[in-house]
N, C-alpha and C. Protein backbone atom coordinates (compact mmCIF):
# COMPACT_ATOMS: atom_id res chain seq x y z
N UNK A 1 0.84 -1.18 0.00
CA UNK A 1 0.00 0.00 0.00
C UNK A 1 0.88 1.24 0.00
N UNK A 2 0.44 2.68 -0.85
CA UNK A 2 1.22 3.49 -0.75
C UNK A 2 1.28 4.06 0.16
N UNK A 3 2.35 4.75 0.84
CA UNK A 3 2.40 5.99 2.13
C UNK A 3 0.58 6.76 2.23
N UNK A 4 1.00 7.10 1.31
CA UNK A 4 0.01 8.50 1.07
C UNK A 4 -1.61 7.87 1.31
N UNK A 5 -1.68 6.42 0.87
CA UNK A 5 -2.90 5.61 1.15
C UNK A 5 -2.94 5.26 2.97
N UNK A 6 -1.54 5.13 3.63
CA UNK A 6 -1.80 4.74 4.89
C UNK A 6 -1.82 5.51 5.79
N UNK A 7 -1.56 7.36 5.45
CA UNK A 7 -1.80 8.15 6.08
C UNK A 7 -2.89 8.92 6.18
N UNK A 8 -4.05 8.23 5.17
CA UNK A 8 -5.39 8.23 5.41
C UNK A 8 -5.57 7.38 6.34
N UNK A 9 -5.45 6.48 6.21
CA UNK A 9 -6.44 5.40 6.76
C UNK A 9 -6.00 5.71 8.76
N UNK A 10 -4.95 6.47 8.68
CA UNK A 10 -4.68 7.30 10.27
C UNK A 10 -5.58 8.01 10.42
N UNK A 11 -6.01 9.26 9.31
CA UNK A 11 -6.68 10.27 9.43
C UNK A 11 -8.50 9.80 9.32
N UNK A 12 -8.81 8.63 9.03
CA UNK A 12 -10.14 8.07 9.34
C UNK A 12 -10.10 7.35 10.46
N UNK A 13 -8.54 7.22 11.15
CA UNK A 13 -8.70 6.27 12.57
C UNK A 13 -9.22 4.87 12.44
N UNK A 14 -8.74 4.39 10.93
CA UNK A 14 -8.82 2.85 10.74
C UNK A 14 -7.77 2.30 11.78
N UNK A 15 -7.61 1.44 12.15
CA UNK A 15 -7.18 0.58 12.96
C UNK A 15 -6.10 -0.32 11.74
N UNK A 16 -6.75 -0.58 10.80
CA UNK A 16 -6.08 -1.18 9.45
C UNK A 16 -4.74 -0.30 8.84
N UNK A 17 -4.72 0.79 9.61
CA UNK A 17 -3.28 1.70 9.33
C UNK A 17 -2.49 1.04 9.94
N UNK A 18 -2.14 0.47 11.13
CA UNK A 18 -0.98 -0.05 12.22
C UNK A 18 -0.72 -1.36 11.18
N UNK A 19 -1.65 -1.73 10.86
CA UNK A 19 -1.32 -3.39 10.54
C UNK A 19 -0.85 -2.97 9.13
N UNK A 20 -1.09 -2.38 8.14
CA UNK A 20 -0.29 -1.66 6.95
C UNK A 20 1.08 -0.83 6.71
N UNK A 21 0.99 -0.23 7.83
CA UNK A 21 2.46 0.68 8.84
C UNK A 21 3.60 -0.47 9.14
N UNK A 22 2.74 -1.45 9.46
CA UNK A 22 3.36 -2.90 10.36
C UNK A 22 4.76 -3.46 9.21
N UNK A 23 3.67 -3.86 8.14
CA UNK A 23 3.86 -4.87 6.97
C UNK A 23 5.09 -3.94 6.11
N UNK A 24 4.58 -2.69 5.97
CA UNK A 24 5.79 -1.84 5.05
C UNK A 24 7.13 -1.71 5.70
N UNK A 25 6.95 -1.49 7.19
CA UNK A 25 8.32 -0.56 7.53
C UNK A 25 9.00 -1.04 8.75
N UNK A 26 7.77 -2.65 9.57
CA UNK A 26 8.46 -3.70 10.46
C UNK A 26 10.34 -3.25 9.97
N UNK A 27 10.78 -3.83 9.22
CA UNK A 27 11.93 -4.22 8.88
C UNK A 27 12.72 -3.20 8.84
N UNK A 28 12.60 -1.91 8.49
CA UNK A 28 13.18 -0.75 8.75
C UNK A 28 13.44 -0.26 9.99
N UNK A 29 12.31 -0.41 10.69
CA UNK A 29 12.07 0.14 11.77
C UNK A 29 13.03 -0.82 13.26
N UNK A 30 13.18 -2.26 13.06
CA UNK A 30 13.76 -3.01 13.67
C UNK A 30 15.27 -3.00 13.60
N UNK A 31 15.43 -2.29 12.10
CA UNK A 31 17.08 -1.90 12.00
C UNK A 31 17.20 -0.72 12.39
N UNK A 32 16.59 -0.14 12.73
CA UNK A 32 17.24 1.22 12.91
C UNK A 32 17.29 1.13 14.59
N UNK A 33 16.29 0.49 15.13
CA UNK A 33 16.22 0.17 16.44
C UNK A 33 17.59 -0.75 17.12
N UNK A 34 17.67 -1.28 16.36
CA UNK A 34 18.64 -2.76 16.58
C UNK A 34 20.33 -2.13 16.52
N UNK A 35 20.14 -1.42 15.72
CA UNK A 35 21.79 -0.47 15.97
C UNK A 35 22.12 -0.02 17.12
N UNK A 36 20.92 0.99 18.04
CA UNK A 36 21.32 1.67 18.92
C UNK A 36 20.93 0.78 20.26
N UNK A 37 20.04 0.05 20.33
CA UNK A 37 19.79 -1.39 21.67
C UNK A 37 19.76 -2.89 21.15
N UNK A 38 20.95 -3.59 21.27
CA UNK A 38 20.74 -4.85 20.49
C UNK A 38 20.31 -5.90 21.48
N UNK A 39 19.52 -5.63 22.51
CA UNK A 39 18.49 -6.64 23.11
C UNK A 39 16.85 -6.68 22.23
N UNK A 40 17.06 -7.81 22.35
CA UNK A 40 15.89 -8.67 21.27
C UNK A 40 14.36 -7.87 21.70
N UNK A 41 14.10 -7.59 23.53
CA UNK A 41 13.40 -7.23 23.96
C UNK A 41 13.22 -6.24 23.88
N UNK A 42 14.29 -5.47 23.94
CA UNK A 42 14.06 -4.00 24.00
C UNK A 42 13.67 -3.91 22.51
N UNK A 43 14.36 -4.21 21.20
CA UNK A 43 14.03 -3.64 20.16
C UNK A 43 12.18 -4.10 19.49
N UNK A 44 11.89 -4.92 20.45
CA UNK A 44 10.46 -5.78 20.18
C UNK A 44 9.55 -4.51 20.76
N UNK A 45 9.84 -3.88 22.05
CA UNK A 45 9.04 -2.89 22.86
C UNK A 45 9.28 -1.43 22.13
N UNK A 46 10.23 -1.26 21.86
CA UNK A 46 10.89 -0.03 20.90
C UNK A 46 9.19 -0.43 19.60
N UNK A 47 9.94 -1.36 18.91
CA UNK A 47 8.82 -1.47 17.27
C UNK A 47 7.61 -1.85 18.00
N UNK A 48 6.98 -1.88 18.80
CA UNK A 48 5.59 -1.54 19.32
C UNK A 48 5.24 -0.32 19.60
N UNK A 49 6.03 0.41 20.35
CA UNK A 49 6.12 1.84 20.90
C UNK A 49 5.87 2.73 19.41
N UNK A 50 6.70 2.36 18.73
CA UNK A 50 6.64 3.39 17.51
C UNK A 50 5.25 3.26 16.87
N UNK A 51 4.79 2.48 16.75
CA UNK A 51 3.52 2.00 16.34
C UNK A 51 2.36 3.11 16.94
N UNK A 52 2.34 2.57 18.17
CA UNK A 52 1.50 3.67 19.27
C UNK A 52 1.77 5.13 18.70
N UNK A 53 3.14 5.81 19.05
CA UNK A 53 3.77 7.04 18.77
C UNK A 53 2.78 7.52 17.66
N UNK A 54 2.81 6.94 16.57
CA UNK A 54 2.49 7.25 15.22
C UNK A 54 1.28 7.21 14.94
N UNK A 55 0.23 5.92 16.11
CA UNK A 55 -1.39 5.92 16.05
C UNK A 55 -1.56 7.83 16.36
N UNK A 56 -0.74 7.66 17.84
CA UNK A 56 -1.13 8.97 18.25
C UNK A 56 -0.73 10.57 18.00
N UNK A 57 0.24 10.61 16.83
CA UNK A 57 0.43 11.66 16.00
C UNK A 57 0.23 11.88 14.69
N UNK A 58 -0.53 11.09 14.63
CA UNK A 58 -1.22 11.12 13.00
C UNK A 58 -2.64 11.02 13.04
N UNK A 59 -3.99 11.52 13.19
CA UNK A 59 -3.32 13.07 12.92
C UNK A 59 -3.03 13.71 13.94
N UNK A 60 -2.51 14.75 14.68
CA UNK A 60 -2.66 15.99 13.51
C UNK A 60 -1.34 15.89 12.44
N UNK A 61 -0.29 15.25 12.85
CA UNK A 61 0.97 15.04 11.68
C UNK A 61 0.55 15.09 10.45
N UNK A 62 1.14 15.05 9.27
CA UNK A 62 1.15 14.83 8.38
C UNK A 62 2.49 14.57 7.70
N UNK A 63 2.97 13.67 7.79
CA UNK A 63 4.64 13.52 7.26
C UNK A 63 4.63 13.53 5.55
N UNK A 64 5.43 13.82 5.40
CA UNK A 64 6.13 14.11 3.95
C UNK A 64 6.52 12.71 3.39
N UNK A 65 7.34 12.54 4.47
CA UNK A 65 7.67 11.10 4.13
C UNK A 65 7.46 9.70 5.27
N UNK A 66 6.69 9.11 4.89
CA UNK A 66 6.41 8.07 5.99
C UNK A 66 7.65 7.58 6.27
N UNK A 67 8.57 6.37 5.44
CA UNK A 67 9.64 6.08 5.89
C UNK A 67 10.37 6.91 7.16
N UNK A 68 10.53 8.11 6.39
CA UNK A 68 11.49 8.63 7.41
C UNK A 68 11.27 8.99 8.56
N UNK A 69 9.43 9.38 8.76
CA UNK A 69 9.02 9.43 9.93
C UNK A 69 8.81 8.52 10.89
N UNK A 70 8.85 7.16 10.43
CA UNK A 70 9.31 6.24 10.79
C UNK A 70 10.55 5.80 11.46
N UNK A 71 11.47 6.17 10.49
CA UNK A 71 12.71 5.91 11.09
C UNK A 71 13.06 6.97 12.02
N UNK A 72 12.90 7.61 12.09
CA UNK A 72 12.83 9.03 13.17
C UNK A 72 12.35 8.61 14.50
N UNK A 73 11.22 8.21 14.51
CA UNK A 73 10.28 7.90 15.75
C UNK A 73 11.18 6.59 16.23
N UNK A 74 11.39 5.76 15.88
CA UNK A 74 12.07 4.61 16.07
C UNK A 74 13.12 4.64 16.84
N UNK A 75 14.43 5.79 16.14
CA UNK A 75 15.64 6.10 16.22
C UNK A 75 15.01 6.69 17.79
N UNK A 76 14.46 7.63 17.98
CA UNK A 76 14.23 8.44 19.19
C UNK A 76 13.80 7.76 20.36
N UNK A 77 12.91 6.96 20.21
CA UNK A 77 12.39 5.71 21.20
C UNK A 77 13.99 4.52 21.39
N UNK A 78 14.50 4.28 20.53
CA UNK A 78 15.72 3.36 20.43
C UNK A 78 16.71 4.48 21.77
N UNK A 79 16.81 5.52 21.23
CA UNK A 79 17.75 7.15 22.15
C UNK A 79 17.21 6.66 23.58
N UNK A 80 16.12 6.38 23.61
CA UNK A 80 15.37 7.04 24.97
C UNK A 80 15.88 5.31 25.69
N UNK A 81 15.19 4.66 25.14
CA UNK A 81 15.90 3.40 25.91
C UNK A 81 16.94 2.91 26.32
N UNK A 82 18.43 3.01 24.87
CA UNK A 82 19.49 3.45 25.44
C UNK A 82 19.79 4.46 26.62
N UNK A 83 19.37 5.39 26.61
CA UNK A 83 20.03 6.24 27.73
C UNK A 83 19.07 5.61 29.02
N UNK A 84 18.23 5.03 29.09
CA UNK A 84 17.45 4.32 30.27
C UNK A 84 18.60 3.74 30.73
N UNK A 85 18.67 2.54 29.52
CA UNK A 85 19.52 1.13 29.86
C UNK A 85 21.24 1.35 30.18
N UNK A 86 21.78 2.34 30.10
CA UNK A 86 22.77 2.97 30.25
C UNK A 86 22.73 4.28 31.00
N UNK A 87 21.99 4.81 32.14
CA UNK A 87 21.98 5.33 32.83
C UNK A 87 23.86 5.65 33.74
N UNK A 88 23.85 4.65 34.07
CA UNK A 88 24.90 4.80 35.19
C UNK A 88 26.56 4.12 34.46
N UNK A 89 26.39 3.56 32.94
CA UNK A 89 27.18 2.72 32.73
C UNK A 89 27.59 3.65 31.32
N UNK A 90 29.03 3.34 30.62
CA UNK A 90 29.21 4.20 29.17
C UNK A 90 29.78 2.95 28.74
N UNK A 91 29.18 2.64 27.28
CA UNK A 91 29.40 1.63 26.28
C UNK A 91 29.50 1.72 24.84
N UNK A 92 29.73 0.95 24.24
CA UNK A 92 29.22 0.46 22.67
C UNK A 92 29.74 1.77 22.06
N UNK A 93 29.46 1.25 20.37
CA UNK A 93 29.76 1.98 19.54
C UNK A 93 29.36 3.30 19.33
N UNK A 94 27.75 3.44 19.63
CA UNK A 94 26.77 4.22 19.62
C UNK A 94 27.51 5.57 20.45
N UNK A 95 27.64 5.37 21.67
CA UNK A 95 28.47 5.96 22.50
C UNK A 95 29.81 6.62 21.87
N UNK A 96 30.72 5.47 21.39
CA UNK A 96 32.03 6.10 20.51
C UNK A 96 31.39 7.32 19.23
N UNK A 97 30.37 7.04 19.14
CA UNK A 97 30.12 7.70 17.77
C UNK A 97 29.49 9.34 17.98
N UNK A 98 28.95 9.18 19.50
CA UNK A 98 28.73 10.08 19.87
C UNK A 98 29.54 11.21 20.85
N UNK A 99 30.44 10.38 21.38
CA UNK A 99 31.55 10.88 21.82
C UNK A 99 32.76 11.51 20.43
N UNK A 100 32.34 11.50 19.22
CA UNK A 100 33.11 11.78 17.94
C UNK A 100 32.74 13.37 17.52
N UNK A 101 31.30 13.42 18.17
CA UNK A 101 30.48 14.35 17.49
C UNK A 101 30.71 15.76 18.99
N UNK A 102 30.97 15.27 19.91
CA UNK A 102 31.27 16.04 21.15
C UNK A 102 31.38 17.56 20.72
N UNK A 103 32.38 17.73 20.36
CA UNK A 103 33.41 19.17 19.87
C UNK A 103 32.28 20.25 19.34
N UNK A 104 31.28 19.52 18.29
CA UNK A 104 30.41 20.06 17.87
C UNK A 104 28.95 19.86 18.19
N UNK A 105 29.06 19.27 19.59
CA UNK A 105 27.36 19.19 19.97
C UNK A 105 27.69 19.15 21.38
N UNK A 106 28.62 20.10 22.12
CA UNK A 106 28.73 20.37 23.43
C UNK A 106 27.93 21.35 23.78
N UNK A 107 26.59 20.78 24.94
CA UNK A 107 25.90 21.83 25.19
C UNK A 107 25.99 23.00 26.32
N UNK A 108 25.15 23.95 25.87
CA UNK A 108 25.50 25.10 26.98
C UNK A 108 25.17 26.40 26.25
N UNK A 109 24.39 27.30 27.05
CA UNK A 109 24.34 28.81 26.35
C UNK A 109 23.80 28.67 25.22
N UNK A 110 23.97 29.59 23.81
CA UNK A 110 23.63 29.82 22.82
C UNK A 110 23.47 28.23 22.05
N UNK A 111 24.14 27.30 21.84
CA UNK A 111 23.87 26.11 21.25
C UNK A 111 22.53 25.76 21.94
N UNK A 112 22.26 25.84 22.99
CA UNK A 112 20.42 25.20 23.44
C UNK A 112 19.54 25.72 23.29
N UNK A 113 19.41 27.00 23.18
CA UNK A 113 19.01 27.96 22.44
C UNK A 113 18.41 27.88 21.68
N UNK A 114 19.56 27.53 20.41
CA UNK A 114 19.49 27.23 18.70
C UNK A 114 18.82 26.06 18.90
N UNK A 115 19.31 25.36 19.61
CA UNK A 115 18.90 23.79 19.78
C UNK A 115 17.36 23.72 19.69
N UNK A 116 16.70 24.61 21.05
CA UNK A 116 15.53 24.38 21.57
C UNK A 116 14.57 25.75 20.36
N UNK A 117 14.98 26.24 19.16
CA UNK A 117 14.01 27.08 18.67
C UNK A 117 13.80 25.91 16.81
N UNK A 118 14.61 25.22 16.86
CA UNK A 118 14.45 24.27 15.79
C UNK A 118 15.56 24.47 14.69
N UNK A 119 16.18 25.71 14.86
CA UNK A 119 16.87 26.48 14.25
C UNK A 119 18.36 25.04 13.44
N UNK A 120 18.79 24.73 14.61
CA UNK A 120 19.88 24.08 14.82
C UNK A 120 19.76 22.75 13.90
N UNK A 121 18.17 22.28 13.79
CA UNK A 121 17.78 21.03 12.33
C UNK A 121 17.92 21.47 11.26
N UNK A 122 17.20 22.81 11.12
CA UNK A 122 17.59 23.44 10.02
C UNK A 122 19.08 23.97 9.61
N UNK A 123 19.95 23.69 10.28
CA UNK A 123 21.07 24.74 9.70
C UNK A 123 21.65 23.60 9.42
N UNK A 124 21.84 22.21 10.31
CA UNK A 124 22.14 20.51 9.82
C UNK A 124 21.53 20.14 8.85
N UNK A 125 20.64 20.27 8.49
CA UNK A 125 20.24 20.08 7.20
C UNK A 125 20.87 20.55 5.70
N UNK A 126 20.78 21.68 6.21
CA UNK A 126 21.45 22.66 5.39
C UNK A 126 22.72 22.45 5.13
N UNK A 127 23.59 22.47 5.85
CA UNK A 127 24.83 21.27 6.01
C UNK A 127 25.24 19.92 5.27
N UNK A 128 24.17 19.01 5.56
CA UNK A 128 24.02 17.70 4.94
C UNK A 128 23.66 18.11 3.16
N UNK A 129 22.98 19.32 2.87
CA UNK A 129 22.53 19.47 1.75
C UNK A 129 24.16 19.93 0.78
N UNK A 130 24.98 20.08 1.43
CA UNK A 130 26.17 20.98 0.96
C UNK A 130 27.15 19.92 0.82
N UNK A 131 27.23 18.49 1.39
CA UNK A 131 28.14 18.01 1.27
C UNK A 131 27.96 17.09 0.02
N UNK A 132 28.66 16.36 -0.87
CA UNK A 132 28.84 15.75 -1.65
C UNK A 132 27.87 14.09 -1.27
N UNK A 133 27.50 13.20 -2.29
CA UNK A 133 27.04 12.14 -2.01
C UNK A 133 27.47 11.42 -1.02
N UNK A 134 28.56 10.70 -1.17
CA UNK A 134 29.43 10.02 -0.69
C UNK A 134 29.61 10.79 0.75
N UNK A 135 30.02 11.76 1.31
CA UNK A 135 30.62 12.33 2.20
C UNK A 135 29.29 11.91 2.90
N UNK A 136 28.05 12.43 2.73
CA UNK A 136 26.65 12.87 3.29
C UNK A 136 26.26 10.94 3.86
N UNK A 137 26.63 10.43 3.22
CA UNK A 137 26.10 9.37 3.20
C UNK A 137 27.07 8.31 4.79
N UNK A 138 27.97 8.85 4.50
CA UNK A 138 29.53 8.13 5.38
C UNK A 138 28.50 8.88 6.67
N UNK A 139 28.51 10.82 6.56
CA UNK A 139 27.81 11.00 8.10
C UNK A 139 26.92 11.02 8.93
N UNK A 140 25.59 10.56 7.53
CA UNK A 140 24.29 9.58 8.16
C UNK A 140 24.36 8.74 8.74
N UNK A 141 25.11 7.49 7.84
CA UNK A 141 25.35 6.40 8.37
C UNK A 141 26.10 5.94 9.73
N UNK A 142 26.90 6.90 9.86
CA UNK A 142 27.47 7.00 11.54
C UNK A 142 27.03 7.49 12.36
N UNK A 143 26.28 8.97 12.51
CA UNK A 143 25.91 9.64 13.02
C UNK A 143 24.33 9.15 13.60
N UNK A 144 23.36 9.07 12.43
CA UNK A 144 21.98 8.85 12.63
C UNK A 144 21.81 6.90 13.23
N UNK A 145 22.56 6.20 12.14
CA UNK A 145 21.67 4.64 12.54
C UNK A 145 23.09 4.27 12.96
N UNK A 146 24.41 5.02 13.15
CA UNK A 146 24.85 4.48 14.53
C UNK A 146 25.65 2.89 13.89
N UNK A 147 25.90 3.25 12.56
CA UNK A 147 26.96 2.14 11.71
C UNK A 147 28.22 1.98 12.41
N UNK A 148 29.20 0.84 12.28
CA UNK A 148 30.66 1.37 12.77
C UNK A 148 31.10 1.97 11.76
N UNK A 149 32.24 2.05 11.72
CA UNK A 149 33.09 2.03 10.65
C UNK A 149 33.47 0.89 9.77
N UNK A 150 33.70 -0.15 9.94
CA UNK A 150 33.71 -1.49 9.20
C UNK A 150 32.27 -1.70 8.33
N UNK A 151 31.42 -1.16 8.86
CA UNK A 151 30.01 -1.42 8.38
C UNK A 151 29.58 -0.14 7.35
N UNK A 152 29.84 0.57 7.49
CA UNK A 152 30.39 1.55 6.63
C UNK A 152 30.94 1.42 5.45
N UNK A 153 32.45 1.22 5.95
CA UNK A 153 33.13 1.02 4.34
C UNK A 153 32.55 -0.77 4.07
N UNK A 154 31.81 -1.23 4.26
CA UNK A 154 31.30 -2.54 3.17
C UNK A 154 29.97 -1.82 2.65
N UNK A 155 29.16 -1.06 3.36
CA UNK A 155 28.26 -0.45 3.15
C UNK A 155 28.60 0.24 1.55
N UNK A 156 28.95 0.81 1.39
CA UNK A 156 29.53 2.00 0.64
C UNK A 156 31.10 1.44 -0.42
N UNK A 157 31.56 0.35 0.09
CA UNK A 157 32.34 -0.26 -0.77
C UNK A 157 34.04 0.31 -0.58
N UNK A 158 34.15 1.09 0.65
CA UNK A 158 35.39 1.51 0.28
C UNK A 158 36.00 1.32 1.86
N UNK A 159 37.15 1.67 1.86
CA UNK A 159 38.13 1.46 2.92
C UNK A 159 37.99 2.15 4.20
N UNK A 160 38.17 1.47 5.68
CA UNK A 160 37.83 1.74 6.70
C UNK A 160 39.02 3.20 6.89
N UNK A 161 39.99 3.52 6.77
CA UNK A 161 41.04 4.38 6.61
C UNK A 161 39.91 5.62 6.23
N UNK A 162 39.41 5.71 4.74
CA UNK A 162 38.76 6.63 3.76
C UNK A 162 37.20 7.21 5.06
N UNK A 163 37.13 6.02 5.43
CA UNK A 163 35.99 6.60 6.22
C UNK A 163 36.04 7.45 7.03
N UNK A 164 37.14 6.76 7.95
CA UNK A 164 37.83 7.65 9.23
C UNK A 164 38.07 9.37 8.87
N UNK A 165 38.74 9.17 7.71
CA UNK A 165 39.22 10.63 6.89
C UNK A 165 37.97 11.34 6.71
N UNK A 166 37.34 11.24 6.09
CA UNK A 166 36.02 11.68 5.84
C UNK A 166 35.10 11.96 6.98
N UNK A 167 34.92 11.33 8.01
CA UNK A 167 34.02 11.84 9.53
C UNK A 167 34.97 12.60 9.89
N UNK A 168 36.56 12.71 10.18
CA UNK A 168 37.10 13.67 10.55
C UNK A 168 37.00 14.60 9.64
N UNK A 169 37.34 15.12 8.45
CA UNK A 169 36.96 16.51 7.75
C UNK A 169 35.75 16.93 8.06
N UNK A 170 34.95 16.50 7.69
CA UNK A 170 33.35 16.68 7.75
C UNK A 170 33.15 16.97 9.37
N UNK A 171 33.76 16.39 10.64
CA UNK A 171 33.41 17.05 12.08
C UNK A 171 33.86 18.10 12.11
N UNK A 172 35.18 18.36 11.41
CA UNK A 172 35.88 20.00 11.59
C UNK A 172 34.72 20.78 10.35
N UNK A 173 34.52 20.14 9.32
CA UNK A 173 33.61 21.49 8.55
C UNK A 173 32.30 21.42 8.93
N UNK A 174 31.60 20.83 10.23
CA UNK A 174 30.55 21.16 10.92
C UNK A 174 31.25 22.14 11.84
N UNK A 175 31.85 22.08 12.75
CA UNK A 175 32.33 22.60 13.76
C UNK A 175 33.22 24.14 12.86
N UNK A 176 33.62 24.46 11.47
CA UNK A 176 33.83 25.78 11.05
C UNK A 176 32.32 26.17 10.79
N UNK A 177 31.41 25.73 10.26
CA UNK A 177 29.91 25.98 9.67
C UNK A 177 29.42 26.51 10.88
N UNK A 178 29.46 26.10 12.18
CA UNK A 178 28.71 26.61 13.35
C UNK A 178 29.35 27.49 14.27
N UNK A 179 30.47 27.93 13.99
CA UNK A 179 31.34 28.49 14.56
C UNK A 179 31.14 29.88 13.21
N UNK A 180 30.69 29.76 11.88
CA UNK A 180 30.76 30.90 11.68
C UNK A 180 29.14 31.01 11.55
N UNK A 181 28.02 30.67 11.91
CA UNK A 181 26.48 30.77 12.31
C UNK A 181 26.65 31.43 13.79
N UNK A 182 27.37 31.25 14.51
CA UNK A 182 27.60 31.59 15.92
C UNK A 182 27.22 30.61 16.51
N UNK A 183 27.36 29.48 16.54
CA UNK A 183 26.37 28.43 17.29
C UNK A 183 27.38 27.39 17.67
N UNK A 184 28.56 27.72 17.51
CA UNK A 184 29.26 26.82 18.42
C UNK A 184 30.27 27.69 19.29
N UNK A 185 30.42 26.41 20.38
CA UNK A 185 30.88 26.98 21.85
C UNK A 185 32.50 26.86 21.88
């Protein structure tokens, strides 16, 4: 069924949306989950949760793109459990990857600010829109679903070295980009 067909059937409050939502994007939604908590349970309660999330923001939502609102809701519920399940403890890759991004997502003052007016999606965006295929793709894939690096360069076909190179340029030309927006600390 198309997107655009199952974001009616939200907006008539069919019940037949979840089980159509289910069938398209189960499998998306379990990978994107499964990167950032790789307990079987948690990612089972995560792809239920999102389900709910999405009964209950659609409407008034209207996404552009289902997939991605999907993978969005997922990724964020996956965030929220991790930092549950890791409260008191620091681990995993997820962690390394976010500890990469530090320099340029240290909060405080003017960055929460930007952060908290929406401003700060938009100017990342804007960002992601500027970099080349390849580059954009290396800092999704690390950044958002939380790839290693090995998974990466098979992803993408090229060398774990090339990758490394590439998240480092690309953290320093986020960190010049927000530094000349004023938005970094």
């Amino acid at each position: 069924m198309e997107d655009l067909n199952i974001i009616e059937l939200f907006f008539k409050r069919s019940e037949r949306a979840i089980e159509e939502i289910r069938l398209k994007y189960e499998k998306l939604c379990a990978s994107v989950i499964r990167r950032i908590v790789p307990d079987p349970r948690d990612i089972e309660e995560c792809v239920s949760d999102t389900w709910l999330r999405i009964w209950n923001s659609i409407p008034p939502e209207r996404p552009e793109s289902l997939k991605a609102y999907v993978a969005r809701i997922s990724r964020n519920l996956a965030l929220d459990r991790y930092d549950y399940n890791n409260a008191e403890k620091r681990s995993t890759m997820l962690t390394e990857a976010f500890e990469e991004l530090e320099p340029c997502l240290a909060g405080g003052g003017e960055f929460e600010q930007v952060e908290k007016t929406g401003e700060f999606r938009i100017f990342i965006n804007s960002f992601l829109r500027g970099l080349n295929e390849e580059t954009r793709a290396i800092f999704v894939l690390r950044y958002w679903y939380g790839y290693s690096l090995s998974e990466i360069a098979s992803e993408l076909g090229v060398s774990e070295p090339k990758i490394k190179s590439s998240l480092f340029r690309t953290r320093n030309r986020l960190l010049d980009a927000m530094t000349k927006e004023g938005i970094a600390l």
